[in-house]
C-alpha atoms as a PDB file:
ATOM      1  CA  UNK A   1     -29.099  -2.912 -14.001  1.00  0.00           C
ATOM      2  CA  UNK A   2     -25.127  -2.959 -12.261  1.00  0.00           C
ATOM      3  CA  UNK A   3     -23.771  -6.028 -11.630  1.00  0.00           C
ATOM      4  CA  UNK A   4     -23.248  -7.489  -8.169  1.00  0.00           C
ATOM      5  CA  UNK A   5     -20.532  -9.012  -5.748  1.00  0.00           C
ATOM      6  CA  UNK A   6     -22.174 -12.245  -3.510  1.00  0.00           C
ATOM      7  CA  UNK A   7     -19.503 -12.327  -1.005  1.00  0.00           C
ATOM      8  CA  UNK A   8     -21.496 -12.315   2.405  1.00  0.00           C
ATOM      9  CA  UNK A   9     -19.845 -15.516   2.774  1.00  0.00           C
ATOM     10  CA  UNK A  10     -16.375 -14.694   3.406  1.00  0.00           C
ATOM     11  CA  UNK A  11     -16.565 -10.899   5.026  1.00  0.00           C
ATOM     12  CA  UNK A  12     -14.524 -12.693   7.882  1.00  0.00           C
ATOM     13  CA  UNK A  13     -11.356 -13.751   5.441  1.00  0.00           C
ATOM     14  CA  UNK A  14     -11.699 -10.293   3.722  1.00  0.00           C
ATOM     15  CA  UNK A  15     -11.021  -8.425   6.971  1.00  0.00           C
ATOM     16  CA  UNK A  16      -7.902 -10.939   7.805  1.00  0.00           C
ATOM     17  CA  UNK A  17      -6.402 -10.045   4.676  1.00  0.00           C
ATOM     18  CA  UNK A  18      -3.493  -8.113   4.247  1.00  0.00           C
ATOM     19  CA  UNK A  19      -4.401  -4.004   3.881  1.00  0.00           C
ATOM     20  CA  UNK A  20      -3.508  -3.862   0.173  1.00  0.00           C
ATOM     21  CA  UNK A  21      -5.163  -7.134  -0.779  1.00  0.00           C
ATOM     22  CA  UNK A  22      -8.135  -5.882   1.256  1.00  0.00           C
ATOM     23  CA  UNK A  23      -7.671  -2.564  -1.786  1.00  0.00           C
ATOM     24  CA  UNK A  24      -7.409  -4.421  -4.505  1.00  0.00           C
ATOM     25  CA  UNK A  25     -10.397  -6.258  -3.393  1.00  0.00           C
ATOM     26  CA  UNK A  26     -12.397  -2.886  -3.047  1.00  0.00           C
ATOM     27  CA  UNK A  27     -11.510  -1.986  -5.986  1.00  0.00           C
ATOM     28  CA  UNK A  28     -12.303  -5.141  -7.695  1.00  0.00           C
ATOM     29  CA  UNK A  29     -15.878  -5.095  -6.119  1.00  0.00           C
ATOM     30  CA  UNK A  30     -16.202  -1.332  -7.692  1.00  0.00           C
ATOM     31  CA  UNK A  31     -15.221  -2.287 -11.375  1.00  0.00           C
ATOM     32  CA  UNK A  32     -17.330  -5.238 -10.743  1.00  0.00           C
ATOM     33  CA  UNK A  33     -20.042  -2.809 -10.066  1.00  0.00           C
ATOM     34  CA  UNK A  34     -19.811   0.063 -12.420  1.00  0.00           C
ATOM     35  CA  UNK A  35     -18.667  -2.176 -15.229  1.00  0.00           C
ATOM     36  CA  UNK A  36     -19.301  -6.252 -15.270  1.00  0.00           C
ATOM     37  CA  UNK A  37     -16.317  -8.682 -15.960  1.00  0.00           C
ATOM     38  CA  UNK A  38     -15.395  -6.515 -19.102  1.00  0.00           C
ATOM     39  CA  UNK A  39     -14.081  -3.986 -16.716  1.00  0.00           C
ATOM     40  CA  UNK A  40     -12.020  -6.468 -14.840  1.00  0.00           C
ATOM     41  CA  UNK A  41     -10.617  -7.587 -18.253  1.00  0.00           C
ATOM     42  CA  UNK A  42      -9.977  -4.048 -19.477  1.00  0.00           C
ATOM     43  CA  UNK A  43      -8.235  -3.129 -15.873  1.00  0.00           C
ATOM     44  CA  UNK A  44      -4.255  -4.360 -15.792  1.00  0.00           C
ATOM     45  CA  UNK A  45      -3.164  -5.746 -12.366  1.00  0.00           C
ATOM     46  CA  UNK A  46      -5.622  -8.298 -11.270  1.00  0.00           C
ATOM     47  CA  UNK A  47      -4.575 -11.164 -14.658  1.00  0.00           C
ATOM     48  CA  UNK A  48      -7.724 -12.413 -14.656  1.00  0.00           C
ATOM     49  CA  UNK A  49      -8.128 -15.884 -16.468  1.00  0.00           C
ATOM     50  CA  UNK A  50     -10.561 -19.086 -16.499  1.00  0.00           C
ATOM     51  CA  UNK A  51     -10.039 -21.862 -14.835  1.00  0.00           C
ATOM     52  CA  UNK A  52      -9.285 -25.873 -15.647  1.00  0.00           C
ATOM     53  CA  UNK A  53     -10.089 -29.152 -14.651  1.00  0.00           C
ATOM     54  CA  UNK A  54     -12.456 -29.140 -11.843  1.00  0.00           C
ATOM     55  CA  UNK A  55     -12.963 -25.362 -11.773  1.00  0.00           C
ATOM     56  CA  UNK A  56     -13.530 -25.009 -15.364  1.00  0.00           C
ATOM     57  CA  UNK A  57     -16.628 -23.052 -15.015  1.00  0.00           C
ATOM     58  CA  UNK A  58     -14.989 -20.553 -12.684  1.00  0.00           C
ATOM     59  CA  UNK A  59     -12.857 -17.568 -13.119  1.00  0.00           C
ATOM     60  CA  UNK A  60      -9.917 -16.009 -11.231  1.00  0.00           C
ATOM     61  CA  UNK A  61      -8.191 -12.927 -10.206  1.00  0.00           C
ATOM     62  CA  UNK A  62      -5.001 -12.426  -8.336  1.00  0.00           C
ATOM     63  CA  UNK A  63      -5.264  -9.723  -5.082  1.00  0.00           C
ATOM     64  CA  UNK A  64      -1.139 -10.078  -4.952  1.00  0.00           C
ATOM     65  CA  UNK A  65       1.281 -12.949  -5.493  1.00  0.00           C
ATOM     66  CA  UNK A  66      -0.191 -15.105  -2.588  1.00  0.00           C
ATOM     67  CA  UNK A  67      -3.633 -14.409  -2.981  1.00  0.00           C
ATOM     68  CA  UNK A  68      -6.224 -14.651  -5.405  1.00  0.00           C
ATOM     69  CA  UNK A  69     -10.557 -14.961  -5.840  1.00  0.00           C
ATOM     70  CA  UNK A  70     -12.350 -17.379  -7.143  1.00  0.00           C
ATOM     71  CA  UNK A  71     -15.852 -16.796  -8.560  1.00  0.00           C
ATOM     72  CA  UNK A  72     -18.329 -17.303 -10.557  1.00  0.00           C
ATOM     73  CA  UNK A  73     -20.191 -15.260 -13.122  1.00  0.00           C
ATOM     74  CA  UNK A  74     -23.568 -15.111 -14.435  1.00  0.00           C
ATOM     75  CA  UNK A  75     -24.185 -13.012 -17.191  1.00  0.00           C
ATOM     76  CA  UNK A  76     -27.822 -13.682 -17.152  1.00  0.00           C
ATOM     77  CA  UNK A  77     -28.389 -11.704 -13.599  1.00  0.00           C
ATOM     78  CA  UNK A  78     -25.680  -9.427 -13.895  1.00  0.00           C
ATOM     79  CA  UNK A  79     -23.608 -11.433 -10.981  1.00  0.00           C
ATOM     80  CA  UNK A  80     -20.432 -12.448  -9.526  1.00  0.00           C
ATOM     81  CA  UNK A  81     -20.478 -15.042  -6.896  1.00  0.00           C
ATOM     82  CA  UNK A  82     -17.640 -15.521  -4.690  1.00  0.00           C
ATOM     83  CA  UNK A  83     -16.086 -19.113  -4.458  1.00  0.00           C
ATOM     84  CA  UNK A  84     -12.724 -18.691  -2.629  1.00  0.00           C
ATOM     85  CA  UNK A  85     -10.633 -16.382  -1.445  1.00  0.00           C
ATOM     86  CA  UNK A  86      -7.458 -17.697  -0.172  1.00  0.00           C
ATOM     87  CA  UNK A  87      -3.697 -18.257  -0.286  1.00  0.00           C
ATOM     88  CA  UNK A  88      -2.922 -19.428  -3.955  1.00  0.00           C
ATOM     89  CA  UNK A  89      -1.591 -23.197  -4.076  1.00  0.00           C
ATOM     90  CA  UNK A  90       1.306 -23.094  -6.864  1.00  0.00           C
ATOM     91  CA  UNK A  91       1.620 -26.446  -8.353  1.00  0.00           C
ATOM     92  CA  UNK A  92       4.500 -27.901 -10.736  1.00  0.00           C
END
């Protein structure tokens, strides 16, 4: 069984998003698919890491240096459901 993307949610945001964010996001869904999270972890570029605090149980890749997804994943059903996609909010 492949894992899946749950993103219905937010095909509107994916289209407004800049052309190579909307690639890396393609090609997130596809190593998604073919491989689970492992693939996203063995793939440089998209510095995957788990969240804190209120997010803790979510996980996060970077499209570019202003935006990233957040989702999360359930091993059980082989799927990765979309939280966010958005500008990232840089705090200090």
């Amino acid at each position: 069984m492949s894992w899946e993307v749950v993103d219905y949610k937010f095909k509107k945001i994916i289209d407004k998003l800049p052309i190579q964010c909307k690639k890396k996001y393609a090609v997130f869904k596809y190593i998604v698919q073919a491989a689970g999270l492992d693939g996203v972890i063995n793939s440089p570029g998209f510095h995957l890491e788990r969240l804190k605090g209120k997010l803790q149980r979510y996980h996060s890749i970077r499209l570019n240096i202003a935006y990233r997804v957040i989702f999360e994943v359930n091993d059980q059903v082989k799927i990765i459901d979309i939280y966010e996609i958005s500008k990232h909010k840089y705090e200090d």
